[in-house]
N, C-alpha and C. Protein backbone atom coordinates (compact mmCIF):
# COMPACT_ATOMS: atom_id res chain seq x y z
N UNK A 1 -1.45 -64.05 111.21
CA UNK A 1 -1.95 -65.06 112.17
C UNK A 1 -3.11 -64.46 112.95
N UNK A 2 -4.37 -65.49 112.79
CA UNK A 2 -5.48 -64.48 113.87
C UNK A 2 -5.51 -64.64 114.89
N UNK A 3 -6.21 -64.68 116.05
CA UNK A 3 -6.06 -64.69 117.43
C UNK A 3 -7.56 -65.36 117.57
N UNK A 4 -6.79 -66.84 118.64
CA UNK A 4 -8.06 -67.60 118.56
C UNK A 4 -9.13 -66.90 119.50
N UNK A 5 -10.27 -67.49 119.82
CA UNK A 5 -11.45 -66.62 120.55
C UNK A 5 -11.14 -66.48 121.67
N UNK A 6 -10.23 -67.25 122.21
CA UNK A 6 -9.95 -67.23 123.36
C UNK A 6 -9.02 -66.41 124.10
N UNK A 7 -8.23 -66.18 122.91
CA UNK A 7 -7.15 -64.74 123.22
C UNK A 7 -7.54 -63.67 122.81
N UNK A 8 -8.90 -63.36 121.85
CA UNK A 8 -9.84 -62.24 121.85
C UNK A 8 -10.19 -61.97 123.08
N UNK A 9 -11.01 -62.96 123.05
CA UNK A 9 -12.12 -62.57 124.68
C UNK A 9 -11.13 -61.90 125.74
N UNK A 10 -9.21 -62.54 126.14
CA UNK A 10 -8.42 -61.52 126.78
C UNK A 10 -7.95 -60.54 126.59
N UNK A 11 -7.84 -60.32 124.66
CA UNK A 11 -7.45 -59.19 124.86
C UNK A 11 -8.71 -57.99 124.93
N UNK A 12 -9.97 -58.16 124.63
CA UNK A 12 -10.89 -57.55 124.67
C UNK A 12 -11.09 -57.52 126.40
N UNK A 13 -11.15 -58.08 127.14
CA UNK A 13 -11.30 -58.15 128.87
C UNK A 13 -10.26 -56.97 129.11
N UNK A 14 -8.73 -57.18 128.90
CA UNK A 14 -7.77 -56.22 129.21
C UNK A 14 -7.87 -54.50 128.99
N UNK A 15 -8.00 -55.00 127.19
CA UNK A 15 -8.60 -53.06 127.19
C UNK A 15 -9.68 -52.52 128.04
N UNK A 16 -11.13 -53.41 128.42
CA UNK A 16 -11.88 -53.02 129.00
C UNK A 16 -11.59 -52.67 130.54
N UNK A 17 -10.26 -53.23 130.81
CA UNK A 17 -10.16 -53.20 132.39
C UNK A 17 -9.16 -51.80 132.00
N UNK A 18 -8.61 -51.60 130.95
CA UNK A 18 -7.81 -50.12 131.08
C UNK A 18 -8.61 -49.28 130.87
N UNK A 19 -9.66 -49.80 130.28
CA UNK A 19 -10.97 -48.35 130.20
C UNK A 19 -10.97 -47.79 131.37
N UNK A 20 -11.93 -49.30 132.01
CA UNK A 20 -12.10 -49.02 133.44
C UNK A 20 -11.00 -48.26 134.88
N UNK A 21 -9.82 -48.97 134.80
CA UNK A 21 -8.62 -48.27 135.47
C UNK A 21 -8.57 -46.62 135.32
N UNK A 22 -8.70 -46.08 133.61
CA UNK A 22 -8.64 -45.03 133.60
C UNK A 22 -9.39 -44.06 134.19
N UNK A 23 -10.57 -44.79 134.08
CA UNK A 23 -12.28 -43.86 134.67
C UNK A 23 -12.13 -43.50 135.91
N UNK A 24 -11.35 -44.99 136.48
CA UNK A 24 -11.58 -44.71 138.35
C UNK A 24 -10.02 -43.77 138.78
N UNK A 25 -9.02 -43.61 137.79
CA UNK A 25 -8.05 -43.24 138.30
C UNK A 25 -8.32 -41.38 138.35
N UNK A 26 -9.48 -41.06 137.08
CA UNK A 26 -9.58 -39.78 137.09
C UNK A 26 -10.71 -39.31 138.12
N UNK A 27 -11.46 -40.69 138.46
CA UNK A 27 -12.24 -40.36 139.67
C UNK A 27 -11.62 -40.30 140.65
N UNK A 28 -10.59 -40.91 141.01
CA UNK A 28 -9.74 -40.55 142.46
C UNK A 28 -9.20 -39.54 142.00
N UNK A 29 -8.69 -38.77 141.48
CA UNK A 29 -8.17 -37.86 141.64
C UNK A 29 -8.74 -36.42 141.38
N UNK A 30 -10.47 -36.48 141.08
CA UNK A 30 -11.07 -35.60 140.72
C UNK A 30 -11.56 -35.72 142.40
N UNK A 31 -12.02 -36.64 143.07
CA UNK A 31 -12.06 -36.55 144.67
C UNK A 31 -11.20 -35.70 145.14
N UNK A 32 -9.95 -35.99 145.00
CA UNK A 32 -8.98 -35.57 145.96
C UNK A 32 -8.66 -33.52 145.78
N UNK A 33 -9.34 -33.51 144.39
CA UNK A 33 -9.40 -32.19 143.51
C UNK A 33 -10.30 -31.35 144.06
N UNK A 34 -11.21 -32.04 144.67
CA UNK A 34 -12.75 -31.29 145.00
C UNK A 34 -12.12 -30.81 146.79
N UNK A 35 -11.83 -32.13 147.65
CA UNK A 35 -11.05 -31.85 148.55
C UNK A 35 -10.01 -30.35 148.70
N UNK A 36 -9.23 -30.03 147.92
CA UNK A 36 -8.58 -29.32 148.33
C UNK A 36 -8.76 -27.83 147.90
N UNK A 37 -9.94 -28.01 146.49
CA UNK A 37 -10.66 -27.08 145.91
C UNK A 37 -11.17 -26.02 146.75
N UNK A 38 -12.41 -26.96 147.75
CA UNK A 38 -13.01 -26.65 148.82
C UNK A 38 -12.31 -25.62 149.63
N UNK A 39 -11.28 -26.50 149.93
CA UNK A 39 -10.16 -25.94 150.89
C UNK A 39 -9.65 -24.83 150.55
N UNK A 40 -9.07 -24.62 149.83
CA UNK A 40 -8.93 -23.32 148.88
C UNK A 40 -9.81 -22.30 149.03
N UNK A 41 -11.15 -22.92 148.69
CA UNK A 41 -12.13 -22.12 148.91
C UNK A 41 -12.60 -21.40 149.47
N UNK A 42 -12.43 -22.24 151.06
CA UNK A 42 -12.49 -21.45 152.60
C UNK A 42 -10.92 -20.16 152.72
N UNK A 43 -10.02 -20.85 152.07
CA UNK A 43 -9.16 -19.66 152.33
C UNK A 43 -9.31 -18.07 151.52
N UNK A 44 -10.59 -18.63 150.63
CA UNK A 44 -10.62 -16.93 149.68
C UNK A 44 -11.43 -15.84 150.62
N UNK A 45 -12.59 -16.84 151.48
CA UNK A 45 -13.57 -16.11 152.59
C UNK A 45 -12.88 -15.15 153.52
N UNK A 46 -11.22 -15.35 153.44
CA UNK A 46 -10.42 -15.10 154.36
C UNK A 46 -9.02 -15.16 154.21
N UNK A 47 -8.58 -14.50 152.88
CA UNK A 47 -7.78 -14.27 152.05
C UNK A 47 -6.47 -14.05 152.40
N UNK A 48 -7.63 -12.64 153.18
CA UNK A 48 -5.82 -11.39 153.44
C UNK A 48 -5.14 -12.58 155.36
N UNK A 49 -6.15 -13.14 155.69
CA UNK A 49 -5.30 -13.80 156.95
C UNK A 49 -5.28 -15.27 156.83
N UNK A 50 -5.46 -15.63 155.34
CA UNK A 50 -5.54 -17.26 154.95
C UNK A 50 -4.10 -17.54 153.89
N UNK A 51 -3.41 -16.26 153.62
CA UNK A 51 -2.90 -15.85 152.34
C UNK A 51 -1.64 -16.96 152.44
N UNK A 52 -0.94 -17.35 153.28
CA UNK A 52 -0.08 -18.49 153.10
C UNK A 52 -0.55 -19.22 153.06
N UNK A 53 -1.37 -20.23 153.32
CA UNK A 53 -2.51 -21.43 153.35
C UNK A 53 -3.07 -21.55 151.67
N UNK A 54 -3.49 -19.76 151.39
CA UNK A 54 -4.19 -19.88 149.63
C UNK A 54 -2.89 -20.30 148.56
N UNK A 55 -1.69 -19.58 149.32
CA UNK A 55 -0.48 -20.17 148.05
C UNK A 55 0.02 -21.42 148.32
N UNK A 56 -0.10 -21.75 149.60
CA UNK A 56 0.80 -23.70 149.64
C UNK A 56 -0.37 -24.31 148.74
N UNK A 57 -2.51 -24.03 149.36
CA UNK A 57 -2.96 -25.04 148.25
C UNK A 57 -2.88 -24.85 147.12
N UNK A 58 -2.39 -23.48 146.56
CA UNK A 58 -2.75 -23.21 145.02
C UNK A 58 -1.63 -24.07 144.43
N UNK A 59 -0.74 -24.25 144.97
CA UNK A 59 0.87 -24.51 144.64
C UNK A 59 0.49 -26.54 144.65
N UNK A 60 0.12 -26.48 146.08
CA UNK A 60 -0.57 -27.80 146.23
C UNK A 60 -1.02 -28.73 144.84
N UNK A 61 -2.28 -28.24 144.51
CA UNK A 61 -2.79 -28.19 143.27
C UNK A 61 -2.64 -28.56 141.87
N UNK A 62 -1.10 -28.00 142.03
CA UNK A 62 -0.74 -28.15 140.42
C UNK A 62 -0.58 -29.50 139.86
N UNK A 63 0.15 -30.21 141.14
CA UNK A 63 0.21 -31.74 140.86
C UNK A 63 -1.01 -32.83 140.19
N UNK A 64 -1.85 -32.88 141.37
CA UNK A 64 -3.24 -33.70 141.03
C UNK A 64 -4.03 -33.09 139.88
N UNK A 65 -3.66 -31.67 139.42
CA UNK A 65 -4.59 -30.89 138.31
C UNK A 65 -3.81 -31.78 137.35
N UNK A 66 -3.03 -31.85 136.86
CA UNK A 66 -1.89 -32.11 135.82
C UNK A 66 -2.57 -33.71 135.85
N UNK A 67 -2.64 -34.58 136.47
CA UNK A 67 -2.72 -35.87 136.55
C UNK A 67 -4.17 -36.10 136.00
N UNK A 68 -5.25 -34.95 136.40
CA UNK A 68 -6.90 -34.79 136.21
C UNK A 68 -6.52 -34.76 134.89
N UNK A 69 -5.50 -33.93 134.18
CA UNK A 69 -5.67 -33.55 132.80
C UNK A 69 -4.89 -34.38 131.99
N UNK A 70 -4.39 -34.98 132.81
CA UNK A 70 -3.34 -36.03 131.83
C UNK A 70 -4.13 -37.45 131.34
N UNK A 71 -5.09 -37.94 132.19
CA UNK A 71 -6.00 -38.94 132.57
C UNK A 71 -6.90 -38.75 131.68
N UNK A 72 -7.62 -37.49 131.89
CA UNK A 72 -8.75 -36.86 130.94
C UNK A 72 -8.74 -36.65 129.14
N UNK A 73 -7.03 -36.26 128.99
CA UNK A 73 -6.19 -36.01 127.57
C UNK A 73 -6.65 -37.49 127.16
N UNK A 74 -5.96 -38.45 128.19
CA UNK A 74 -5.31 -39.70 127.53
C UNK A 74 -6.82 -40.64 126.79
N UNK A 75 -7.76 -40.38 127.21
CA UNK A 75 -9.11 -40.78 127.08
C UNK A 75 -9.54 -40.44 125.96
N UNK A 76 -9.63 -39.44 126.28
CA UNK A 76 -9.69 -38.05 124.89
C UNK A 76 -9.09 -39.08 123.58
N UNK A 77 -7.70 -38.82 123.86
CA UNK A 77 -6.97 -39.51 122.15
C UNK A 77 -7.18 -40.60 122.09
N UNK A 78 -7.47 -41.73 122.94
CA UNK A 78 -7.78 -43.28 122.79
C UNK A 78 -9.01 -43.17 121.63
N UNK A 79 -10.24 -42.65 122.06
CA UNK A 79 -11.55 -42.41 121.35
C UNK A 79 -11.46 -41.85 120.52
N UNK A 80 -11.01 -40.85 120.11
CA UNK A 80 -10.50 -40.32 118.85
C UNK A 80 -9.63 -40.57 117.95
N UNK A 81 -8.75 -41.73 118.26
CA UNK A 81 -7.76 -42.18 117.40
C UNK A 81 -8.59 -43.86 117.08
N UNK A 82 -9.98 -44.04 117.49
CA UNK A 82 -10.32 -45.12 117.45
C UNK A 82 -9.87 -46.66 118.22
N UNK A 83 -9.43 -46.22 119.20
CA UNK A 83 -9.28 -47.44 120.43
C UNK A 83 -10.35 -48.26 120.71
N UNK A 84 -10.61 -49.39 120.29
CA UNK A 84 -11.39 -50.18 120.39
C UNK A 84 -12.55 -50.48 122.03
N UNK A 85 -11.45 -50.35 122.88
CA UNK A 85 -12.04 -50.33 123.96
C UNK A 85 -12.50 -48.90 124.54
N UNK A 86 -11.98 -47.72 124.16
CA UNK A 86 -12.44 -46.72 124.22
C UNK A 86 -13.70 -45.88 123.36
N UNK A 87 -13.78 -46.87 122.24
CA UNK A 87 -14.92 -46.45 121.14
C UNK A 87 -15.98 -47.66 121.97
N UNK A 88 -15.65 -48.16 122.46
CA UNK A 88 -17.15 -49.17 122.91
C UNK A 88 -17.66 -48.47 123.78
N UNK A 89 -16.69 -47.84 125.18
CA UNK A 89 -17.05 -47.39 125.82
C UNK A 89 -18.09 -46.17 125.47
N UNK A 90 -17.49 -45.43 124.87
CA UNK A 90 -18.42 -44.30 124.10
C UNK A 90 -17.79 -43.09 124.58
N UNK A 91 -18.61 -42.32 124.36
CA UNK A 91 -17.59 -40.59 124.82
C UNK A 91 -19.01 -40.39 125.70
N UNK A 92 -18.64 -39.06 127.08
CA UNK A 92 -19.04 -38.51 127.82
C UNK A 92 -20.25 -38.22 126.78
N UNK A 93 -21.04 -37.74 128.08
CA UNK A 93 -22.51 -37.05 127.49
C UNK A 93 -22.66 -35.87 126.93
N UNK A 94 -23.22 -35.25 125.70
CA UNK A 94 -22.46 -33.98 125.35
C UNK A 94 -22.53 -32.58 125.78
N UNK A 95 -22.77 -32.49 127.09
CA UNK A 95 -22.92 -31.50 127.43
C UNK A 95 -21.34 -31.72 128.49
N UNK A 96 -21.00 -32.91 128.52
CA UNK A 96 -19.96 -33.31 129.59
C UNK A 96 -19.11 -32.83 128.14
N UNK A 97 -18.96 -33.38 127.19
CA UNK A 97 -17.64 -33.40 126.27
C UNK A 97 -17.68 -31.67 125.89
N UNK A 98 -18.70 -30.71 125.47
CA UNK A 98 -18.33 -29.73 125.46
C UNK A 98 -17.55 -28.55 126.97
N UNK A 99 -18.21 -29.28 128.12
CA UNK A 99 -17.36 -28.74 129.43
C UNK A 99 -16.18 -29.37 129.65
N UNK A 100 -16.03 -30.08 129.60
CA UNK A 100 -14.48 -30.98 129.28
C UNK A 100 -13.70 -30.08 129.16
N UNK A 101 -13.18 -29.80 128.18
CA UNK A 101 -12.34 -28.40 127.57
C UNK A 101 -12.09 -27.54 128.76
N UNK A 102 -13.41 -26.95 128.85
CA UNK A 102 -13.66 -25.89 129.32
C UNK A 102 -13.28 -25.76 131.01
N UNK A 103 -13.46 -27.29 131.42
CA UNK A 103 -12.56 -27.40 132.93
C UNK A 103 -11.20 -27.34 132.74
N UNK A 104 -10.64 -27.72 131.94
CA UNK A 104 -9.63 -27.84 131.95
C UNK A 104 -8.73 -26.34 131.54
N UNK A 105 -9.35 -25.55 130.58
CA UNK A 105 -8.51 -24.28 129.98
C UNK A 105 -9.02 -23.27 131.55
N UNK A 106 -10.01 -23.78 132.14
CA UNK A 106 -10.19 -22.36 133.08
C UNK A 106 -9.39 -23.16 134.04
N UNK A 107 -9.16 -24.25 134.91
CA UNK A 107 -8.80 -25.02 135.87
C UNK A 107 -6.94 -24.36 135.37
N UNK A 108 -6.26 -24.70 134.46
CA UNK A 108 -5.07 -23.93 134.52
C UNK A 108 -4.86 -22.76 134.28
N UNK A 109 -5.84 -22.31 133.69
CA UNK A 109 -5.40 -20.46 133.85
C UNK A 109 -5.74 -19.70 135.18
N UNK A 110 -6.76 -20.48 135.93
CA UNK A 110 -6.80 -20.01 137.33
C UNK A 110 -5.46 -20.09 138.14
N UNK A 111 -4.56 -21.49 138.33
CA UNK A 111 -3.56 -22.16 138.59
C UNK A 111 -2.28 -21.40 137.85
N UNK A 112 -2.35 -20.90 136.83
CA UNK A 112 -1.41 -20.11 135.72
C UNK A 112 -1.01 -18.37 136.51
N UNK A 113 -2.23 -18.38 136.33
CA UNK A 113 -2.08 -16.50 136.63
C UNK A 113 -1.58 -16.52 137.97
N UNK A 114 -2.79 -17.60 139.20
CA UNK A 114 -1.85 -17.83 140.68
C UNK A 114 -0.35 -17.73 140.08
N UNK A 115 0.05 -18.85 139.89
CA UNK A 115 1.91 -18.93 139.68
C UNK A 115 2.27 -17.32 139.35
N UNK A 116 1.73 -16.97 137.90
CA UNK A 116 2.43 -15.85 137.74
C UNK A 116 2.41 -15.02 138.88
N UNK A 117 1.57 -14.40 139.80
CA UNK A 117 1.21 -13.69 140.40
C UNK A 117 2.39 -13.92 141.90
N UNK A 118 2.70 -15.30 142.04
CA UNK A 118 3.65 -15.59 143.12
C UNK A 118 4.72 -14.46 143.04
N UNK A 119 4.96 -15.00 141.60
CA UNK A 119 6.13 -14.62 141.14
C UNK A 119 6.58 -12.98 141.17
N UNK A 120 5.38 -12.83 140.61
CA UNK A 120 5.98 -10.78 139.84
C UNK A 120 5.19 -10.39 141.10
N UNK A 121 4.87 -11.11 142.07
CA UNK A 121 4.64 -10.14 143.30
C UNK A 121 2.90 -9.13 143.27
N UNK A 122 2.63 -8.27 143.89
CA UNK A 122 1.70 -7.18 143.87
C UNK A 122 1.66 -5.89 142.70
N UNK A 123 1.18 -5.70 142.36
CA UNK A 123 1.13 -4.44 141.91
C UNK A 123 2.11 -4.12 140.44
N UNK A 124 1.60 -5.55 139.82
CA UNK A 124 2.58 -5.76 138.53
C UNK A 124 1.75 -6.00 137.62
N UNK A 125 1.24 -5.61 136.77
CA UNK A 125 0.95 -6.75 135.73
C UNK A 125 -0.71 -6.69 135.67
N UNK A 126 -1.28 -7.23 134.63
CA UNK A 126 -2.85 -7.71 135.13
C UNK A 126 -3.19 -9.05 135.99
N UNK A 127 -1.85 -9.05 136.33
CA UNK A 127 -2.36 -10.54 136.64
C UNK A 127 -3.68 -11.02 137.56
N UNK A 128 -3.46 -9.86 138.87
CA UNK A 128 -4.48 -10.25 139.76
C UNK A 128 -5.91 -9.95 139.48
N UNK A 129 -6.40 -8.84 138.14
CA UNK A 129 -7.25 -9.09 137.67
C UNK A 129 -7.73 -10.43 136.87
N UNK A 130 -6.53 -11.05 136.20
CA UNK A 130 -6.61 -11.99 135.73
C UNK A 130 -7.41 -13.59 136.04
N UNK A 131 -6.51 -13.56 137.61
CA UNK A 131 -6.79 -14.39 137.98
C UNK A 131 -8.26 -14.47 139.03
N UNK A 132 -8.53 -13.47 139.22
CA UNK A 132 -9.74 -13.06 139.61
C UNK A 132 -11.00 -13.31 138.86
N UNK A 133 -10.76 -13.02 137.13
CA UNK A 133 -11.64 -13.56 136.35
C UNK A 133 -11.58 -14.59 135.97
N UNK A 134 -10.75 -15.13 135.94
CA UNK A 134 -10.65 -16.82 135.38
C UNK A 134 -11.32 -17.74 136.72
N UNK A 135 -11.14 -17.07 137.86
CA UNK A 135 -11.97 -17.88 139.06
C UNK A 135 -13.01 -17.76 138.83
N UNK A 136 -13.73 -16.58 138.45
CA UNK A 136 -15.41 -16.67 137.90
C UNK A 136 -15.29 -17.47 137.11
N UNK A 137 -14.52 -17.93 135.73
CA UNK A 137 -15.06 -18.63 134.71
C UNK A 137 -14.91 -20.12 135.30
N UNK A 138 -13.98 -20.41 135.76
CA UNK A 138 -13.99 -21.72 136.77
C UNK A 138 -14.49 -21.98 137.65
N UNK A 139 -15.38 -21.30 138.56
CA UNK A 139 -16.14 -21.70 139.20
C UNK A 139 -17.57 -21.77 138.82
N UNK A 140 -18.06 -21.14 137.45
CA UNK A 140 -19.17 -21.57 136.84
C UNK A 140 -19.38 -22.91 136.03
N UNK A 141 -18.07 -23.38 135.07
CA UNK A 141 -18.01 -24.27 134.71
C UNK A 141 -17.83 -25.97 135.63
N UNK A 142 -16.83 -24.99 136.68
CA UNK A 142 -16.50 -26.37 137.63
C UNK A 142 -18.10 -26.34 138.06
N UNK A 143 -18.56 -26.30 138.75
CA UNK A 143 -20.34 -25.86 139.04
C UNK A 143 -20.78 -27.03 138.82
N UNK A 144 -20.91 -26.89 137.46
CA UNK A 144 -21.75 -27.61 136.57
C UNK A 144 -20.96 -29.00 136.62
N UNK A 145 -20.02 -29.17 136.26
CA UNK A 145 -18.95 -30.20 136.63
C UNK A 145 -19.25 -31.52 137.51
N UNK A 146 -19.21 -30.35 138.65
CA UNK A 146 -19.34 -31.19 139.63
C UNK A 146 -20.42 -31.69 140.15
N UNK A 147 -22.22 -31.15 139.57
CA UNK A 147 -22.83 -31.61 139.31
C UNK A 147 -23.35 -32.65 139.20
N UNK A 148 -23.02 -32.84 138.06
CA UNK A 148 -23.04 -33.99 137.03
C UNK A 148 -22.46 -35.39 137.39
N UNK A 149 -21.09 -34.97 138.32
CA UNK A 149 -19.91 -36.31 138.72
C UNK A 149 -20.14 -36.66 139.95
N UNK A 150 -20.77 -35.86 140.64
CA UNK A 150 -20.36 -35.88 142.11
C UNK A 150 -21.47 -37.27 142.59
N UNK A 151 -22.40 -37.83 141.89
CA UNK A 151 -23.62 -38.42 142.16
C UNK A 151 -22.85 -39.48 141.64
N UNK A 152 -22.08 -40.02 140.76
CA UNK A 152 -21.31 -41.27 140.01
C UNK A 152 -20.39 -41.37 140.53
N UNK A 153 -19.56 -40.30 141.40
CA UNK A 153 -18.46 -40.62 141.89
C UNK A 153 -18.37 -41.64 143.38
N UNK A 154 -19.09 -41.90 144.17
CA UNK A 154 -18.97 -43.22 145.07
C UNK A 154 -18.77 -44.75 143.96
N UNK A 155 -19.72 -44.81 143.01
CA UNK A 155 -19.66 -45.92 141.96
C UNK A 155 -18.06 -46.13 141.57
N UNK A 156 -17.70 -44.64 140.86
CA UNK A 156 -16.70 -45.00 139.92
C UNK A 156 -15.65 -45.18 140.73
N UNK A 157 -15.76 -44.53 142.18
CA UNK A 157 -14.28 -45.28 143.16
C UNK A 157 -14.35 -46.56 143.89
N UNK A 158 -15.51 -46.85 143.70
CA UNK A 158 -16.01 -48.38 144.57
C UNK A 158 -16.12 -49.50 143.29
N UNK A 159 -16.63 -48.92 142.66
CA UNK A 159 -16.76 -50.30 141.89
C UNK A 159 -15.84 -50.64 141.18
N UNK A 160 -16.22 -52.46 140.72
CA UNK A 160 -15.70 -52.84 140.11
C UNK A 160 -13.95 -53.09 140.62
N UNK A 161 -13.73 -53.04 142.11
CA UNK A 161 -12.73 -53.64 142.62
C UNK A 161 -11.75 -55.26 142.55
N UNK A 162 -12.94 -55.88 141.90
CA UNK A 162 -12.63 -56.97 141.64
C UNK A 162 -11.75 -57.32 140.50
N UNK A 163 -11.62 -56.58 139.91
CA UNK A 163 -10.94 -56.41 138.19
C UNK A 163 -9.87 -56.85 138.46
N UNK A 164 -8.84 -57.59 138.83
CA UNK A 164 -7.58 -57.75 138.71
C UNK A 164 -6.54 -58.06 137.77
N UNK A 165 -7.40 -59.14 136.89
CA UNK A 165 -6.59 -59.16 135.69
C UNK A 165 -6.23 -58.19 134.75
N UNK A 166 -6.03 -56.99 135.32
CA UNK A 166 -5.83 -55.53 134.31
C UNK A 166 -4.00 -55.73 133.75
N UNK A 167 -4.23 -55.40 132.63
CA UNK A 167 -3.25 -55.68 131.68
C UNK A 167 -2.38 -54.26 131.27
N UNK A 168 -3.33 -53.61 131.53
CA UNK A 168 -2.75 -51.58 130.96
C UNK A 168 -2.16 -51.34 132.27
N UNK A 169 -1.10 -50.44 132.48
CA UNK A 169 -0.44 -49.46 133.25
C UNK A 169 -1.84 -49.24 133.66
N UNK A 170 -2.59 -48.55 133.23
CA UNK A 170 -3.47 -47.17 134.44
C UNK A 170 -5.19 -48.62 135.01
N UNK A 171 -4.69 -49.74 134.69
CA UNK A 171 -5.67 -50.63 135.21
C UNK A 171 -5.25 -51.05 136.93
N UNK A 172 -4.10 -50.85 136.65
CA UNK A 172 -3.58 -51.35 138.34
C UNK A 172 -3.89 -50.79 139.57
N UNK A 173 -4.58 -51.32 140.32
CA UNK A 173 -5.14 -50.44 141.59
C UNK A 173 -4.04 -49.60 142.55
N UNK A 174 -2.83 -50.34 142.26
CA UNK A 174 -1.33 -50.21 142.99
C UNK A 174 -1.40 -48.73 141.75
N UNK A 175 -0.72 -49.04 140.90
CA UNK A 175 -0.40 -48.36 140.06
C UNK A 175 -1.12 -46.87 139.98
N UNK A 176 -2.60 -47.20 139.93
CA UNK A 176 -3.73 -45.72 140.61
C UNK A 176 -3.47 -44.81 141.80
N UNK A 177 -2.76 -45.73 142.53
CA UNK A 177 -2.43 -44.71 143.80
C UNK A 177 -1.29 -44.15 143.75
N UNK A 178 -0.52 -45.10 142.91
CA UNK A 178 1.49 -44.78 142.89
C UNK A 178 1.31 -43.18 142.10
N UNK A 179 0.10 -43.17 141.10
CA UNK A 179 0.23 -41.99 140.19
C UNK A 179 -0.46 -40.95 140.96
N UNK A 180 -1.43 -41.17 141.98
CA UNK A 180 -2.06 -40.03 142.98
C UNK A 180 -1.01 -39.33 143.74
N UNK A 181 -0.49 -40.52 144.39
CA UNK A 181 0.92 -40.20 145.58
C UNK A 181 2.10 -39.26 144.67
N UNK A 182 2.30 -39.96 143.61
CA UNK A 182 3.14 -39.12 143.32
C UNK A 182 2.84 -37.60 142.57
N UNK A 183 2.05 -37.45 142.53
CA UNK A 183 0.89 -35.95 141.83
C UNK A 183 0.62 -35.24 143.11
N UNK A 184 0.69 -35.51 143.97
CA UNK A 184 0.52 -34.99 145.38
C UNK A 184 1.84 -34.71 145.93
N UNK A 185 2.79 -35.56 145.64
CA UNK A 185 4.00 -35.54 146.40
C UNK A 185 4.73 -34.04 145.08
N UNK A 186 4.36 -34.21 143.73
CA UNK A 186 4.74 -33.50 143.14
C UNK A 186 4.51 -31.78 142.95
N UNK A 187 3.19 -31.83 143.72
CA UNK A 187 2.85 -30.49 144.42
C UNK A 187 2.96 -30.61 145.20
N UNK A 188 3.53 -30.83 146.05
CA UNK A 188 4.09 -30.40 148.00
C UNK A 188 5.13 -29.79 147.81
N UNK A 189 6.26 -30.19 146.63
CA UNK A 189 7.16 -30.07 146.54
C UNK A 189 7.22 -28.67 145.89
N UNK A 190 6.58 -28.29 144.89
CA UNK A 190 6.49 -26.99 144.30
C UNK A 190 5.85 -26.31 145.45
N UNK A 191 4.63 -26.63 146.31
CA UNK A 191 4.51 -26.09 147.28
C UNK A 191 5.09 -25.30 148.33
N UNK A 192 6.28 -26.08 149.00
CA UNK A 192 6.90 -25.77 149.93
C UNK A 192 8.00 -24.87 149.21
N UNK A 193 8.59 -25.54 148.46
CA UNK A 193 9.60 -24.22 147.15
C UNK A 193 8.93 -22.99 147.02
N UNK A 194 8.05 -23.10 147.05
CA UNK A 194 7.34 -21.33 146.66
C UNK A 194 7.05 -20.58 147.95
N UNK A 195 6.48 -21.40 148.58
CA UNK A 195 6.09 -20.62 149.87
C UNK A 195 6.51 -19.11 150.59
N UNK A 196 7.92 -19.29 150.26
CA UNK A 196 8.36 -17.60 150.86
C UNK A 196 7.86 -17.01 149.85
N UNK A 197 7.30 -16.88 148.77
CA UNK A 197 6.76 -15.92 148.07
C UNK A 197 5.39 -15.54 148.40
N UNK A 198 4.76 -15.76 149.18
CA UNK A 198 3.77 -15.34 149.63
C UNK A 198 3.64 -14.05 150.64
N UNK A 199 5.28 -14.27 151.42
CA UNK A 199 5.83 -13.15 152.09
C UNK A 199 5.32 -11.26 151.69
N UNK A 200 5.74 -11.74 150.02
CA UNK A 200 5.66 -10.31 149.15
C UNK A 200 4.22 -9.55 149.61
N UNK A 201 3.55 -10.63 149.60
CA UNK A 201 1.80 -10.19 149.47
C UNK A 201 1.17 -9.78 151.28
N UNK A 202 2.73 -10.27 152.56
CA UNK A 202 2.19 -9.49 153.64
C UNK A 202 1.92 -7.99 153.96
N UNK A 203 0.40 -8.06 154.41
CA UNK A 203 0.11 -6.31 154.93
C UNK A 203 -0.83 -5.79 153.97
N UNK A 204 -1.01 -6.67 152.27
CA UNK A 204 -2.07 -5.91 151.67
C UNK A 204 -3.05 -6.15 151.96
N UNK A 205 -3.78 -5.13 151.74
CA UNK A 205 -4.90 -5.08 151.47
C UNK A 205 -5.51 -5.08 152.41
């Protein structure tokens, strides 16, 4: 049975509004990423007396990273498995699709080695070299990153508010925030759980 033009034209409107949902959901949460990035940031200037502050945001973090990459994945396989509304859209620019990756493998091994490092404490492991170099490689790539997004990003969180008839899970404006809130709420929670481990690391250095 085919689908008259008229239930084309909706179902073609719908995928386009889950395109769209998806774009702005990884733009809110690449905002909220840069936010606490920053933040982070100021605590490295000032490490050894920021050092509980650097493990609640690192811990912070893990949530909204996971959601950046889950958002970013899900895009990824739509276009590559040939999703109609995701092949119209087109793929990133290619200097964006080869950094792609590359935010993402340095963005959790920075976040990776932190964890490990909670864990096995000082003076264990390579870790803190580890994670020391993976912050260089992530902060060259994020760099560039942010670049590129930071000039599109008022657009991709403002526009196109009007969309309501969204038909996909990640089209819902409700639904965009339910998955922020809870990516946030999901690192507070690993957050505050870890926190006495930061204890280990009072007095160095």
């Amino acid at each position: 049975m085919t689908l008259t033009t008229s239930a084309r034209h909706r179902h073609r409107a719908a995928g386009a509004d889950g395109v769209a949902g998806n774009e702005r959901l990884t733009a809110m949460t690449g905002a909220v990423l840069l936010v606490l990035f920053a933040a982070e940031g100021v605590t490295i200037l000032r490490v050894h007396r920021l050092l509980t502050l650097h493990f609640f945001l690192g811990m912070l973090l893990i949530g909204p990273v996971a959601l950046k990459v889950a958002s970013t994945t899900y895009r990824f396989v739509r276009y590559y498995t040939g999703s109609g509304p995701y092949v119209r859209k087109g793929p990133p620019a290619p200097l964006m699709r080869l950094l792609g990756p590359l935010v993402i493998a340095t963005s959790l091994a920075v976040l990776g080695t932190g964890v490990a490092l909670a864990f096995v404490g000082p003076g264990r492991g390579p870790w803190l070299f580890l994670h020391k170099a993976t912050f260089v490689l992530w902060f060259g790539v994020m760099t560039i990153h942010v670049l590129a997004y930071v000039p599109r990003l008022p657009g991709l969180l403002l526009g196109g508010q009007a969309a309501g008839r969204a038909a996909t899970v990640l089209s819902g404006r409700g639904t965009r925030w339910l998955l922020l809130a809870a990516s946030l709420a999901f690192g507070l929670v690993i957050a505050v759980a870890t926190l006495h481990l930061s204890a280990r690391w009072d007095g160095l250095g």
